[in-house]
N, C-alpha and C. Protein backbone atom coordinates (compact mmCIF):
# COMPACT_ATOMS: atom_id res chain seq x y z
N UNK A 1 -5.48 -9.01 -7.16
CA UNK A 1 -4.58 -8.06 -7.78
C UNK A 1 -3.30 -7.95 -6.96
N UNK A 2 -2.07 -8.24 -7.32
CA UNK A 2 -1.06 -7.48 -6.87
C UNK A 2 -0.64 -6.33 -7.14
N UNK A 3 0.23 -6.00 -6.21
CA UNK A 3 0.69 -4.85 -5.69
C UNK A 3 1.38 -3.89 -7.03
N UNK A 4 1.75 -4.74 -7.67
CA UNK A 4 2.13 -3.69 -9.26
C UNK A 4 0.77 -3.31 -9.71
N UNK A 5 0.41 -3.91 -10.06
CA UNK A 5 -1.34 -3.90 -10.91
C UNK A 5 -1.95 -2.58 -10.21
N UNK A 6 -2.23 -2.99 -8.88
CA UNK A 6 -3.15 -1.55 -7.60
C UNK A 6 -2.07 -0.08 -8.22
N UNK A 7 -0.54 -0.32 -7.92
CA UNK A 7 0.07 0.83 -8.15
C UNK A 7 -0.19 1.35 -9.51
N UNK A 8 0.09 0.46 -10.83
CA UNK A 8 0.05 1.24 -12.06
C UNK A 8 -1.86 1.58 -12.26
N UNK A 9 -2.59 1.07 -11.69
CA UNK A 9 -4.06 1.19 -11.43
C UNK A 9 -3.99 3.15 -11.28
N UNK A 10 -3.62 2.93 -9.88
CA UNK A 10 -3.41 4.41 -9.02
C UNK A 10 -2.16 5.27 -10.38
N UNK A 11 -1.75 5.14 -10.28
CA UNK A 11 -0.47 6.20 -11.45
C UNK A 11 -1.01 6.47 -12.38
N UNK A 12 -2.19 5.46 -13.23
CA UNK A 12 -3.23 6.23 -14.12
C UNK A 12 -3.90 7.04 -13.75
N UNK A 13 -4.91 6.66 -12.94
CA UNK A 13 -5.52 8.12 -11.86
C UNK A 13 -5.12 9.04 -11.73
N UNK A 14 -3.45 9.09 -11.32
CA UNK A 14 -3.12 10.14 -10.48
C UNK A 14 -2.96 10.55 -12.52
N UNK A 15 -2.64 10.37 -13.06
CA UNK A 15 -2.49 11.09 -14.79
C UNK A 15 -3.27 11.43 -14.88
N UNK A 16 -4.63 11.11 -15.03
CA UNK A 16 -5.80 11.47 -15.49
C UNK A 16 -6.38 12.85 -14.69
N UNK A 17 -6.07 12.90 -13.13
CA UNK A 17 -6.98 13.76 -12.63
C UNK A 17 -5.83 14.64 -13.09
N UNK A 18 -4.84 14.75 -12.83
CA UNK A 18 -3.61 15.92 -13.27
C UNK A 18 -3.61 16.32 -14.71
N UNK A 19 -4.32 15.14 -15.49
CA UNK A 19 -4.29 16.27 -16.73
C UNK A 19 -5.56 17.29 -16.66
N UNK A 20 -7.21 16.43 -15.76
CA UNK A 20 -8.24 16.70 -15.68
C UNK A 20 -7.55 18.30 -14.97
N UNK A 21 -6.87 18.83 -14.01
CA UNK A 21 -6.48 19.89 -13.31
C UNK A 21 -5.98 21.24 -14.23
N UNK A 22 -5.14 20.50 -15.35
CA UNK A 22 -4.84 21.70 -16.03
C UNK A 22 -5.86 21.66 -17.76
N UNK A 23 -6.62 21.02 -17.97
CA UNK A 23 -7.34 21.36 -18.67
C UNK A 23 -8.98 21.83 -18.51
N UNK A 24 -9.22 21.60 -17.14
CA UNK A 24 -10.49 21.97 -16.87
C UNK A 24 -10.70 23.86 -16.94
N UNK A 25 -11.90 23.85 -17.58
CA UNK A 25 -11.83 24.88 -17.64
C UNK A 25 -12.74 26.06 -16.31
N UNK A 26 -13.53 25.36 -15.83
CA UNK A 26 -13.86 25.60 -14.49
C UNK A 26 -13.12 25.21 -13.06
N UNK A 27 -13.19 26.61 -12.63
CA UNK A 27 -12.24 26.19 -11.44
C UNK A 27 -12.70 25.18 -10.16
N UNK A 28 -13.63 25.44 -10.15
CA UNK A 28 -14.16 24.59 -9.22
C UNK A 28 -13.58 22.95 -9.30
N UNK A 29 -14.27 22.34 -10.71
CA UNK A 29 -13.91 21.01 -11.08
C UNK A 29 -12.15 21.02 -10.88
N UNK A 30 -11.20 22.26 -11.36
CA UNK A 30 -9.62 22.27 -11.21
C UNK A 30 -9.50 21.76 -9.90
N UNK A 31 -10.18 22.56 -8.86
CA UNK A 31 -9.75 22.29 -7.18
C UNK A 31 -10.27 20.95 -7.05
N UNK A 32 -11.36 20.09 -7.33
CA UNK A 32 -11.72 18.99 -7.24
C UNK A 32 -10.55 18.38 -7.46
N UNK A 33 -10.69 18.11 -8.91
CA UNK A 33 -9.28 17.10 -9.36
C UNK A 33 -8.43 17.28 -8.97
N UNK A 34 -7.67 18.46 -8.67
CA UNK A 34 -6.42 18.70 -7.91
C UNK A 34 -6.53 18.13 -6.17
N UNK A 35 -8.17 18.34 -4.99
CA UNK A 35 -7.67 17.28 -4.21
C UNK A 35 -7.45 16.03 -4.59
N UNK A 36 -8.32 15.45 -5.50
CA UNK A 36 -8.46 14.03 -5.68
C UNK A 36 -7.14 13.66 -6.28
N UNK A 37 -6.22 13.98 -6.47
CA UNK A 37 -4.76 14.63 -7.27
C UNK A 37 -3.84 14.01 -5.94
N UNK A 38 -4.25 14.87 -4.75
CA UNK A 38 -3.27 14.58 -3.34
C UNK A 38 -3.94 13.54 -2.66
N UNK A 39 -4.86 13.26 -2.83
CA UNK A 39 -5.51 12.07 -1.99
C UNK A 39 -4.92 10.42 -2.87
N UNK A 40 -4.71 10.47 -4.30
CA UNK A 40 -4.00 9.14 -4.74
C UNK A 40 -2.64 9.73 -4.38
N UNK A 41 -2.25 11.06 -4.38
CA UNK A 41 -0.47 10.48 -4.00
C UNK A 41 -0.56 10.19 -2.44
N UNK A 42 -1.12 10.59 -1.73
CA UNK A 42 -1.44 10.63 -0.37
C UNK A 42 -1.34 8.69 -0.18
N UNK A 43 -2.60 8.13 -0.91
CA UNK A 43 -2.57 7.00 -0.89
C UNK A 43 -1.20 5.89 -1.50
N UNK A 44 -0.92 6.42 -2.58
CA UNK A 44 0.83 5.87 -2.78
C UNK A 44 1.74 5.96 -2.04
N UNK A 45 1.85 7.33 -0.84
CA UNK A 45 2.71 6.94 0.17
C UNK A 45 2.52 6.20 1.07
N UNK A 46 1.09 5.81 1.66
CA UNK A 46 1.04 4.69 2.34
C UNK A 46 1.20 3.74 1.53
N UNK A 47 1.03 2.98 0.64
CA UNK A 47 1.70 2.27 -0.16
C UNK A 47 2.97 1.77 -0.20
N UNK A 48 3.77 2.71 -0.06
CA UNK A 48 5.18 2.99 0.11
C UNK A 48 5.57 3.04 1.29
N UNK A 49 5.25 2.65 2.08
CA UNK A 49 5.52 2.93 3.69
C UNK A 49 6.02 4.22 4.05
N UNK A 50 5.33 4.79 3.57
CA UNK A 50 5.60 6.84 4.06
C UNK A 50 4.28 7.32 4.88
N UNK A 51 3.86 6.73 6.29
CA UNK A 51 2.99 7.17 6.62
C UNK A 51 3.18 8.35 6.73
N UNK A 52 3.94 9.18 7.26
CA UNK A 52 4.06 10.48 8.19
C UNK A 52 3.97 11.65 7.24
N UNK A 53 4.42 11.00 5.56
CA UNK A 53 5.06 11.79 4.69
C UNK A 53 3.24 11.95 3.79
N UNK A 54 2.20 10.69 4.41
CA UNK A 54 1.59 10.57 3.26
C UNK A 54 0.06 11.70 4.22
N UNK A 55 0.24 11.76 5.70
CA UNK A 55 -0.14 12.55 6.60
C UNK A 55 -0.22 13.71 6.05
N UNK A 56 1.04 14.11 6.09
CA UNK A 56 1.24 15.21 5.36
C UNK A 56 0.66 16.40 4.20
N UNK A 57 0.89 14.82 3.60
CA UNK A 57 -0.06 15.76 2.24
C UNK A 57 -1.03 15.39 2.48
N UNK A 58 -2.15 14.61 3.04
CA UNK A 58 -3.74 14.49 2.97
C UNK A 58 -3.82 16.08 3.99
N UNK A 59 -3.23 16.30 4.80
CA UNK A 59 -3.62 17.42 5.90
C UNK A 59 -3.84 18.60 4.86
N UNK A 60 -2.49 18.75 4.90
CA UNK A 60 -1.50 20.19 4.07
C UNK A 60 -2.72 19.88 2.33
N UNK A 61 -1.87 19.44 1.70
CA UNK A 61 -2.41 19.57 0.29
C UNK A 61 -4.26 19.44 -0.32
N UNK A 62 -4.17 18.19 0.35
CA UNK A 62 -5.67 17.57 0.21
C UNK A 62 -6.78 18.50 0.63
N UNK A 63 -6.28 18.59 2.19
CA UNK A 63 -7.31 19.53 2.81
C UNK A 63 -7.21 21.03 2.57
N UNK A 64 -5.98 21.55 3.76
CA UNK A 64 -5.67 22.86 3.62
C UNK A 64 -5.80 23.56 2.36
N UNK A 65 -4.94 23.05 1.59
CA UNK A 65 -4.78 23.66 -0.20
C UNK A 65 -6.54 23.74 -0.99
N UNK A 66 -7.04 22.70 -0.62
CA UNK A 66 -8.38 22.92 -1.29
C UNK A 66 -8.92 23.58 -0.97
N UNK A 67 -9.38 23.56 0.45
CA UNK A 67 -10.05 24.85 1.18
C UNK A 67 -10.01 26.41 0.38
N UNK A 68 -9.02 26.23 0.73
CA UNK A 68 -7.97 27.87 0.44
C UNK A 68 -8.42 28.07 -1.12
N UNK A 69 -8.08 27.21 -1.78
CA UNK A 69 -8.76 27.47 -3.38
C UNK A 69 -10.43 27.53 -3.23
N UNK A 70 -11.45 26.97 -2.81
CA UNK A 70 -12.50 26.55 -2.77
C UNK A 70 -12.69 28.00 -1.96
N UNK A 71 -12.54 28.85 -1.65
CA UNK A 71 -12.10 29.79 -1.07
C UNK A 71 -12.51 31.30 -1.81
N UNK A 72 -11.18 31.02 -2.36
CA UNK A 72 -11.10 32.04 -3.81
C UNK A 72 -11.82 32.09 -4.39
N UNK A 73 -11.97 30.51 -4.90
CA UNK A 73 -13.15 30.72 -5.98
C UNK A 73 -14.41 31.36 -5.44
N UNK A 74 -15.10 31.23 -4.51
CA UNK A 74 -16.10 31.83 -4.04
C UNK A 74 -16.06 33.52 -4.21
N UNK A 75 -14.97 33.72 -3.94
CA UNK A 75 -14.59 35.49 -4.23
C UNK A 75 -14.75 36.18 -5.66
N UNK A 76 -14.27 34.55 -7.03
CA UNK A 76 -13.91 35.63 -7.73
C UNK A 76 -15.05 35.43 -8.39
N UNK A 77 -14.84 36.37 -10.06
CA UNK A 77 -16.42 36.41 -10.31
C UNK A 77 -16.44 35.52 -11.44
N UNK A 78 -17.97 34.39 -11.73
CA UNK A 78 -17.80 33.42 -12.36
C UNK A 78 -17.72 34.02 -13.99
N UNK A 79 -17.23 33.20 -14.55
CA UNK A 79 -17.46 33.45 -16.06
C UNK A 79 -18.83 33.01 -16.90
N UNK A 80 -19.22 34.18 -17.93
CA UNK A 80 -20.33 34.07 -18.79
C UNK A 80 -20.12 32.81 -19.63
N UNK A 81 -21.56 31.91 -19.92
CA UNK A 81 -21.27 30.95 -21.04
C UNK A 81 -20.80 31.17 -21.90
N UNK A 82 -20.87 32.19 -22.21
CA UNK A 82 -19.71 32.50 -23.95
C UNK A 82 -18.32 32.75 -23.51
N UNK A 83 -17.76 33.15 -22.50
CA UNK A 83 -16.31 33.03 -21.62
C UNK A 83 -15.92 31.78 -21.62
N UNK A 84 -16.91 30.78 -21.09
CA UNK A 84 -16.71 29.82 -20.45
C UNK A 84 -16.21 28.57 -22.41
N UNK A 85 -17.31 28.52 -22.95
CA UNK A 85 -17.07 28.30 -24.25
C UNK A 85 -15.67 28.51 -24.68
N UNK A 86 -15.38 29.91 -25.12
CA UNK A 86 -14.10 30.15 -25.79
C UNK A 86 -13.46 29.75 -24.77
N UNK A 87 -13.12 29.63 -23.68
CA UNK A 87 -11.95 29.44 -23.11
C UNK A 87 -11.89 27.62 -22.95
N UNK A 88 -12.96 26.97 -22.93
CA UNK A 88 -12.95 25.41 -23.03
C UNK A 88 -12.27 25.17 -24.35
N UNK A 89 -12.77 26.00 -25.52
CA UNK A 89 -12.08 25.44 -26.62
C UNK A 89 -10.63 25.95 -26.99
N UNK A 90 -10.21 26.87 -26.37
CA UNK A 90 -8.81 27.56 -26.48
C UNK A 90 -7.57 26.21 -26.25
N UNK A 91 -8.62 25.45 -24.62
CA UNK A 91 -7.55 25.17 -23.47
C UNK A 91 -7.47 23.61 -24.53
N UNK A 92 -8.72 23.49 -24.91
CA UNK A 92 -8.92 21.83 -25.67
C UNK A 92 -7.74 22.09 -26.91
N UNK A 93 -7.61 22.97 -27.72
CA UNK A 93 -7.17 22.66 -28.81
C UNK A 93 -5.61 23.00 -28.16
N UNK A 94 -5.17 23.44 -27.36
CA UNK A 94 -3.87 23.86 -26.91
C UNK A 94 -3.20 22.37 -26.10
N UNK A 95 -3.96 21.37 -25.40
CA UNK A 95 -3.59 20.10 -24.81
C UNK A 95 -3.90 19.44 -25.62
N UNK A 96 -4.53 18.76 -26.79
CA UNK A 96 -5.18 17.88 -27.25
C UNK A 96 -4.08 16.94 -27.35
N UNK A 97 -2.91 17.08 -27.41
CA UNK A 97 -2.26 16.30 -27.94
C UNK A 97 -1.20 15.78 -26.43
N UNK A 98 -1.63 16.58 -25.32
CA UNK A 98 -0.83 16.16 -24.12
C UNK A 98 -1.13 14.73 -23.76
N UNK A 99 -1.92 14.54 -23.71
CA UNK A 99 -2.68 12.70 -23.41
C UNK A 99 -1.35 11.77 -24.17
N UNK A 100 -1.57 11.92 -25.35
CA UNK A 100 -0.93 10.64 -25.88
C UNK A 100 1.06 11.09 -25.89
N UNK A 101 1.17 12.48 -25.65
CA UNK A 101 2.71 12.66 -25.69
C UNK A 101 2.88 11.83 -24.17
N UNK A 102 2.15 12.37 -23.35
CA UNK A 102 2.42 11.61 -22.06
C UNK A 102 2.18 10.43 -21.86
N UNK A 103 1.61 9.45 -22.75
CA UNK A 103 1.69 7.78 -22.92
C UNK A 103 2.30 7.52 -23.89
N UNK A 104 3.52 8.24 -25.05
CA UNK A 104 4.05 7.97 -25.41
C UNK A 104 5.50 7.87 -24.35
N UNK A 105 5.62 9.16 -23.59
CA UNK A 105 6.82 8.64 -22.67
C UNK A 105 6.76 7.71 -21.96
N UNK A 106 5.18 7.61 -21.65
CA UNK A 106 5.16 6.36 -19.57
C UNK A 106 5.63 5.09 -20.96
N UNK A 107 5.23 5.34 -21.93
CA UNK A 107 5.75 3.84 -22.79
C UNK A 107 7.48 3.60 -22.78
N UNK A 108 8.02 4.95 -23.70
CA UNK A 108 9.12 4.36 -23.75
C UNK A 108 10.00 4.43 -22.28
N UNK A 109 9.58 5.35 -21.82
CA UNK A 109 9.78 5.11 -20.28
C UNK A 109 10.09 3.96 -19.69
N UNK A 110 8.92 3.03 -19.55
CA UNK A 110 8.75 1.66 -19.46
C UNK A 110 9.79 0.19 -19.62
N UNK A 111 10.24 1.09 -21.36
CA UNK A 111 11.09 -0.22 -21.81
C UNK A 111 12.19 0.19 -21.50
N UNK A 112 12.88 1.82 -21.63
CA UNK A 112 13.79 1.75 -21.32
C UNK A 112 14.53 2.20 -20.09
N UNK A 113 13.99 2.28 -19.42
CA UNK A 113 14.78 2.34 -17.88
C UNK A 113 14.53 1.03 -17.34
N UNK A 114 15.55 0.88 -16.54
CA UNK A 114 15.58 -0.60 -15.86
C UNK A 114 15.46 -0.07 -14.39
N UNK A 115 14.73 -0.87 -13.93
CA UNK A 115 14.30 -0.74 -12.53
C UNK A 115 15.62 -0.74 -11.68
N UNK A 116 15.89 0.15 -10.40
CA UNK A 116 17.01 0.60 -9.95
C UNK A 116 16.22 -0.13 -8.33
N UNK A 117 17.83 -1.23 -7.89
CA UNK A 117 17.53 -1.52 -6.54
C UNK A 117 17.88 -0.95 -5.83
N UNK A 118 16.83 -0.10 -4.72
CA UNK A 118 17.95 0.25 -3.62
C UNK A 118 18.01 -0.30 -3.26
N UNK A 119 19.05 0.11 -2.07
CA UNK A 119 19.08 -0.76 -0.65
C UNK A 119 19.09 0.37 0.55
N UNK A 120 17.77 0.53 1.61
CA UNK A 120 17.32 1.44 2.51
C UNK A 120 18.08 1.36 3.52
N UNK A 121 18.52 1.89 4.05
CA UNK A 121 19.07 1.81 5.48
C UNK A 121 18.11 0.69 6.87
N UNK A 122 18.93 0.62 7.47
CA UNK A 122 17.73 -0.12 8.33
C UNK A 122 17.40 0.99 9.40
N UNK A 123 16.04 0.65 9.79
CA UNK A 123 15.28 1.42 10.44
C UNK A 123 14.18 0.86 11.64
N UNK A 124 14.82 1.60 12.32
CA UNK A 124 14.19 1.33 13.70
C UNK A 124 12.74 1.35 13.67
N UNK A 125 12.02 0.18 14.14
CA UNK A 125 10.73 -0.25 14.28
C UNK A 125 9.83 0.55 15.65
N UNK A 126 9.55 1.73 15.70
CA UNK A 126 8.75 2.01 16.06
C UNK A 126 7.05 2.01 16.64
N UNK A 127 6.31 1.67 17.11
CA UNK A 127 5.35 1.66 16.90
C UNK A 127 4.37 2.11 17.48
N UNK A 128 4.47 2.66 18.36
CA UNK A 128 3.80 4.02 19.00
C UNK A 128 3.94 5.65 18.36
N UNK A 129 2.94 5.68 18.07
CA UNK A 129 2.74 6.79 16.84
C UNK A 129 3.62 8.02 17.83
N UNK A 130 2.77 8.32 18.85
CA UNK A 130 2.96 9.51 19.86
C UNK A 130 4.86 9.67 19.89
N UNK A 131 5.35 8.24 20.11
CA UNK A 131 6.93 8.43 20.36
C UNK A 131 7.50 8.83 18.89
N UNK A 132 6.89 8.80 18.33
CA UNK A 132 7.49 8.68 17.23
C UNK A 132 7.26 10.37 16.36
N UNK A 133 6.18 10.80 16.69
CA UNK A 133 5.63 12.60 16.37
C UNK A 133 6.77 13.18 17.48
N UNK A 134 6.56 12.82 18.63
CA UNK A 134 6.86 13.66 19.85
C UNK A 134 8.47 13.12 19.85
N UNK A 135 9.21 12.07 20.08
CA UNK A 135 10.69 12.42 20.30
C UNK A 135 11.22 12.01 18.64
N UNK A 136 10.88 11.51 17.33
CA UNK A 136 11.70 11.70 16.43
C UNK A 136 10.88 13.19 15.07
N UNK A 137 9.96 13.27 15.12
CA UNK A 137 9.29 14.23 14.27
C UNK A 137 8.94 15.93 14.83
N UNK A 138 9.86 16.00 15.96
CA UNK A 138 9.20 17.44 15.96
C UNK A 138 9.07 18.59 15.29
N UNK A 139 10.44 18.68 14.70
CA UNK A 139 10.17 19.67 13.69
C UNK A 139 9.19 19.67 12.42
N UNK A 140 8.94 18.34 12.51
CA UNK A 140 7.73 17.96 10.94
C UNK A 140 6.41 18.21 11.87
N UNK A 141 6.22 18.17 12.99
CA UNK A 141 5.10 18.31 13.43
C UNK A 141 4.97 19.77 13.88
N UNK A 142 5.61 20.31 14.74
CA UNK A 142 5.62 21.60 14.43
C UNK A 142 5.05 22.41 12.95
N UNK A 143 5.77 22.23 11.80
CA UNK A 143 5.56 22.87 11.09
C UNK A 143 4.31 22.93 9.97
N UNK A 144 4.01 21.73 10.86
CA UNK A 144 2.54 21.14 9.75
C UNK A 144 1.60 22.35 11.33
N UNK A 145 2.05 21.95 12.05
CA UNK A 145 0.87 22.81 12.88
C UNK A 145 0.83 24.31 12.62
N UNK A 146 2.08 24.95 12.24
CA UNK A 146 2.34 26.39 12.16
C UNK A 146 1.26 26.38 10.56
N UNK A 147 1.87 25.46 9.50
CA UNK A 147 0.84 25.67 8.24
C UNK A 147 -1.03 25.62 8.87
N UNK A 148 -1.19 24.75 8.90
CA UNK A 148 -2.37 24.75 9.51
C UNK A 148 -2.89 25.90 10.18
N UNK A 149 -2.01 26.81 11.10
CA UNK A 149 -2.79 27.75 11.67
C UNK A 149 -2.52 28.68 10.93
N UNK A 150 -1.56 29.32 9.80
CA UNK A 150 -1.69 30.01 8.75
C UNK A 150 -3.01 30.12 8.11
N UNK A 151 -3.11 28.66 7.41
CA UNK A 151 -3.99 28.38 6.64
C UNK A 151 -5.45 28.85 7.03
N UNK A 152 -5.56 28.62 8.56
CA UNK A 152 -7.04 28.87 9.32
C UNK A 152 -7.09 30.20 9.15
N UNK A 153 -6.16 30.81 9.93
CA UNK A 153 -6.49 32.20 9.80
C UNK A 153 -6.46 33.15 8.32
N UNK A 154 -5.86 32.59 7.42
CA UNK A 154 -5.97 33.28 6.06
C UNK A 154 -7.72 33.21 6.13
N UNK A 155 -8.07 31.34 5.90
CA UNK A 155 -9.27 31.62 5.59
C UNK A 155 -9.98 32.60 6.34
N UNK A 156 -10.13 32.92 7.72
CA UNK A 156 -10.77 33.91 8.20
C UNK A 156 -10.50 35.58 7.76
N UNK A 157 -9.70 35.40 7.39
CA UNK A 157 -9.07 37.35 6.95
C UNK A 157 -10.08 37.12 5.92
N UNK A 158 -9.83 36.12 4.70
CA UNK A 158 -10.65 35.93 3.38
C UNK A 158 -12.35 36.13 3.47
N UNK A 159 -12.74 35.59 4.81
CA UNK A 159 -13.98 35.50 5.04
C UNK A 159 -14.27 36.81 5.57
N UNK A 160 -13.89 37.37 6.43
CA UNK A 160 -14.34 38.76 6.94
C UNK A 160 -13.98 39.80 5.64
N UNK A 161 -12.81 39.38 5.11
CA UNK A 161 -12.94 40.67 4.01
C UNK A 161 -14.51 41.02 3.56
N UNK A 162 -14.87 39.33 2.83
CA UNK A 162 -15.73 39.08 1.84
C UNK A 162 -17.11 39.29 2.50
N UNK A 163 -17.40 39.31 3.54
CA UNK A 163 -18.32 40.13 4.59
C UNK A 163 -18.28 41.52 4.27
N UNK A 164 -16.99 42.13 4.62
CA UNK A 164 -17.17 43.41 4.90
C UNK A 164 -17.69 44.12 2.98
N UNK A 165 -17.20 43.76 1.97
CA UNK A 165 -17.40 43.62 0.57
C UNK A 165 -19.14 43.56 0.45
């Protein structure tokens, strides 16, 4: 397989679990598909030669963000099968028709835009990760660490609430 084939492979995926996100009607399966959501874009930026960028979101989105939902949901209170029913068929008859509007655009999409060349700047070859976090990324590293310790400690406020409850 080449490298077009793997990508439009992955860009279906990433469609499918994103529609799977806003039509699921259980939250649980939503937070699923929604990591599995950041883990193919995660994987397209390495793809793309965006390690740092694709870091990023597996940490932040993939992990952190799921947690934090996977979280909630534990808090809130589940819905009755007859909840669960009407609201599967509310959400079904309200998207039914999102699938094919959205492969009607990736179509004409397709034919009519013409692929745009850039041209990237050139860029210094690095290859020591450490020099590269520590003297060109600090502020991106910093701030993934400040999210991260947000993120920890929410979950703990969330958890002792739900103790003290």
């Amino acid at each position: 397989m080449n490298f077009i084939s793997i990508l439009l492979i992955l860009l279906v995926l990433l469609m499918l679990f994103t529609l799977m996100v806003v039509i699921s009607s259980r939250l649980l399966f939503a937070a699923i598909s929604l990591a599995a959501t950041s883990i193919l874009v995660t994987i397209l930026m390495f793809m793309l030669d965006s390690p740092l960028a694709a870091v990023f979101e597996l940490s932040i989105c993939a992990g952190l963000i799921t947690v934090v939902i996977m979280t909630t949901i534990n808090f809130v209170k589940p819905l009755t099968q007859k909840d669960l029913l009407k609201t599967r068929k509310r959400r079904f008859k309200k998207y039914v028709g999102l699938p094919i509007v959205l492969a009607i655009i990736g179509l004409l999409a397709s034919i009519t835009i013409k692929p745009i060349a850039l041209k990237l700047p050139k860029i210094i070859q690095e290859t020591n990760v450490l020099n590269v976090l520590w003297d060109f990324r600090q502020t991106d590293l910093l701030g993934q660490s400040i999210l991260l310790l947000i993120g920890v400690f929410g979950i703990l406020v969330l958890f002792r609430e739900g103790q003290n409850k």
